[in-house]
C-alpha atoms as a PDB file:
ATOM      1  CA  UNK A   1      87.532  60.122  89.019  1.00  0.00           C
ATOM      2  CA  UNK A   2      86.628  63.015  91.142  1.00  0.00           C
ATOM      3  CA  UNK A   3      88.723  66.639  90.491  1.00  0.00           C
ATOM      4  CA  UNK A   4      91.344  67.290  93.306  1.00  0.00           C
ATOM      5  CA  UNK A   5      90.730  70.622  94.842  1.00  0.00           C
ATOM      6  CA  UNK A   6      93.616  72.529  96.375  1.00  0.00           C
ATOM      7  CA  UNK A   7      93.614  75.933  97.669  1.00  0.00           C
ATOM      8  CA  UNK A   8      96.352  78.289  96.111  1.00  0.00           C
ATOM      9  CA  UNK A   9      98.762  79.017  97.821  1.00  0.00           C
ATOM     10  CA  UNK A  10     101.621  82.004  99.028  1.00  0.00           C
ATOM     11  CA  UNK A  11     103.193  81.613  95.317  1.00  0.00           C
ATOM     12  CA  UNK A  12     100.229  82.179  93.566  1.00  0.00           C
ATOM     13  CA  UNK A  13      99.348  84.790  95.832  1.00  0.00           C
ATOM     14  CA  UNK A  14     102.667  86.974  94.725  1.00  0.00           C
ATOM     15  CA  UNK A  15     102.700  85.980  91.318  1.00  0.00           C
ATOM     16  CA  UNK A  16      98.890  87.106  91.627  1.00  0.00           C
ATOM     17  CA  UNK A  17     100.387  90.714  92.430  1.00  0.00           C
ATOM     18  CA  UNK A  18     103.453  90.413  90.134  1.00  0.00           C
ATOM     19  CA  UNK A  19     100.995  89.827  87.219  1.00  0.00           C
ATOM     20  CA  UNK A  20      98.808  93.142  88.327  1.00  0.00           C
ATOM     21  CA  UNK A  21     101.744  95.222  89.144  1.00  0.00           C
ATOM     22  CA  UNK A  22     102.857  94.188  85.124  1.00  0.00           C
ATOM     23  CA  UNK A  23      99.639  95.068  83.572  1.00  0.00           C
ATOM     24  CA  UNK A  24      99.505  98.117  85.320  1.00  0.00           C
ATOM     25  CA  UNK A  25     103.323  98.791  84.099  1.00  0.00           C
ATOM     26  CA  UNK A  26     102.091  97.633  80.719  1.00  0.00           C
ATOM     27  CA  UNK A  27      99.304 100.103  80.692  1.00  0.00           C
ATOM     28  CA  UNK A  28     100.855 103.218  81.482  1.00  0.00           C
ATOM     29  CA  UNK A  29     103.752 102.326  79.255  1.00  0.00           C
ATOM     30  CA  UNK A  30     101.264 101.593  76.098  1.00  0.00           C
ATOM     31  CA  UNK A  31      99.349 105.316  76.806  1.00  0.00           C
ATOM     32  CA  UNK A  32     102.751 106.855  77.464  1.00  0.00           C
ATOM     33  CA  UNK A  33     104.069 105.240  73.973  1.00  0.00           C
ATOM     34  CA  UNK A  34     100.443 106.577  72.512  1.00  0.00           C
ATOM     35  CA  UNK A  35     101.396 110.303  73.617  1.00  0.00           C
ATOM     36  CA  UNK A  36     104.675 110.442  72.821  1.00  0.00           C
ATOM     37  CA  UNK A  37     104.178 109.079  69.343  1.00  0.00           C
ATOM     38  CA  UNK A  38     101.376 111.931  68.739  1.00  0.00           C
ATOM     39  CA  UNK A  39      98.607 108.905  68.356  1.00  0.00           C
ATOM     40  CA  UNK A  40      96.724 110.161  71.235  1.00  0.00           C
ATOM     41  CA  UNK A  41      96.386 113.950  72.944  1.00  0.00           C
ATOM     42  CA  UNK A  42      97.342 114.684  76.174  1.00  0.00           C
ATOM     43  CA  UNK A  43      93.010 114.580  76.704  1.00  0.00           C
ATOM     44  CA  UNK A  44      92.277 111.369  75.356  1.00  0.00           C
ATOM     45  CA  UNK A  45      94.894 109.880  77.331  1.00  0.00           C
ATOM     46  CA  UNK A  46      94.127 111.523  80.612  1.00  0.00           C
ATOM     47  CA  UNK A  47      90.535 109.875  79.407  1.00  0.00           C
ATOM     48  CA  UNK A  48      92.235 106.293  79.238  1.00  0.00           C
ATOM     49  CA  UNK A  49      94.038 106.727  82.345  1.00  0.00           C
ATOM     50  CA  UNK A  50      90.797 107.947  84.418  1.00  0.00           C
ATOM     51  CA  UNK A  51      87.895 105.678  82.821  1.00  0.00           C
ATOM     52  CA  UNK A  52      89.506 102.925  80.785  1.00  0.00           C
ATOM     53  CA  UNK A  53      92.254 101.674  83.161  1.00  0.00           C
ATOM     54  CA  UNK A  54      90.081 100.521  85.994  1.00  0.00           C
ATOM     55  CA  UNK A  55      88.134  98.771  83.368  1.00  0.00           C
ATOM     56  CA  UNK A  56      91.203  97.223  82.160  1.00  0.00           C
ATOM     57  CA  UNK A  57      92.806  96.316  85.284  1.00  0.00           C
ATOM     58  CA  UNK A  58      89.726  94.728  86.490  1.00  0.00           C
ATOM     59  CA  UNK A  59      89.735  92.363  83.436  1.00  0.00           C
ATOM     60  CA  UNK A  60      93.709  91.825  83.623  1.00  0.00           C
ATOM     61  CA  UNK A  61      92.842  90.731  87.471  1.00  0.00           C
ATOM     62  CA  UNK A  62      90.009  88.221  86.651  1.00  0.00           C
ATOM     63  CA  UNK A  63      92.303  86.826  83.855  1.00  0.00           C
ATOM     64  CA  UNK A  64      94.816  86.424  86.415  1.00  0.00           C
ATOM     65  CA  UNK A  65      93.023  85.137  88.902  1.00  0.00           C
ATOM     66  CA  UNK A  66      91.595  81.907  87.003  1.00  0.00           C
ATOM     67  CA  UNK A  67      94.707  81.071  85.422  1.00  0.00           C
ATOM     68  CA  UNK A  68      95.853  80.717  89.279  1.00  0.00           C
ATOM     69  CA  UNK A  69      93.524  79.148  90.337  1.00  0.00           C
ATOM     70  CA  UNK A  70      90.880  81.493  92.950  1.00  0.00           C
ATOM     71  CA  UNK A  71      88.056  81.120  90.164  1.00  0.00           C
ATOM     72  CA  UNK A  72      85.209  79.237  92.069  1.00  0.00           C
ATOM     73  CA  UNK A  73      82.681  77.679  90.745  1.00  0.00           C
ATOM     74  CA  UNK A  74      78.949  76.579  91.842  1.00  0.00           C
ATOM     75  CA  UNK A  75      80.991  73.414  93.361  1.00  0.00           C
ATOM     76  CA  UNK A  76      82.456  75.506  95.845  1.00  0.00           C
ATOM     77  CA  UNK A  77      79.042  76.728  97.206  1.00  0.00           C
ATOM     78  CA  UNK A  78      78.021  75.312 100.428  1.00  0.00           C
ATOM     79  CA  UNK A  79      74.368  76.193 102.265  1.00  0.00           C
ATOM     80  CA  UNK A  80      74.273  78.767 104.865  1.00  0.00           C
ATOM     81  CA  UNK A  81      72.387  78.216 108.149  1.00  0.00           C
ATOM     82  CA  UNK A  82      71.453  80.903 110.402  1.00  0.00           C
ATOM     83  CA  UNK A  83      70.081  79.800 113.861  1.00  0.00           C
ATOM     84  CA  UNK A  84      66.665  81.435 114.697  1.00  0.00           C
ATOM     85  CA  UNK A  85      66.570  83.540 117.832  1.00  0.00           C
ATOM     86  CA  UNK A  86      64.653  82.102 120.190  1.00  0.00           C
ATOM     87  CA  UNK A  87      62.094  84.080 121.828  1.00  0.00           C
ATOM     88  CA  UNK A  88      61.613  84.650 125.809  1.00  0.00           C
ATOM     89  CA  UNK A  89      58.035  84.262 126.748  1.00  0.00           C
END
């Protein structure tokens, strides 16, 4: 029984941004919550905020992304053929 593959489509595009717009949300409300509890100084979060949170979001996005459905795999590869130039003589 061969897999059925279907492209995603305009829901899982917006749910795609929902879910980044959330973590994002989610972030900056965990290293507010860390500063205003006294867990982290005012440094270490402006540290979280300018090297960690890329990271984060980048891993929040890839999660996303699979459980959506835009993960490819080496089934989705197809060759690539460029046409030689041919020369004028």
């Amino acid at each position: 029984m061969e897999r059925v593959k279907t492209a995603p489509g305009p829901d899982a595009a917006h749910a795609f941004r929902l879910g980044l717009i959330a973590a994002a949300v989610l972030g900056v409300v965990a290293m507010a919550g860390l500063y205003a509890a006294g867990e982290a100084s005012l440094l270490l979060v402006g540290f979280l905020l300018v090297a960690c949170f890329p990271v984060y979001l980048v891993f929040a996005a890839a999660a996303l992304s699979v459980w959506l459905g835009y993960d490819k795999d080496a089934t989705d590869l197809r060759p690539v053929y460029r046409e030689r130039e041919r020369r004028r003589g």
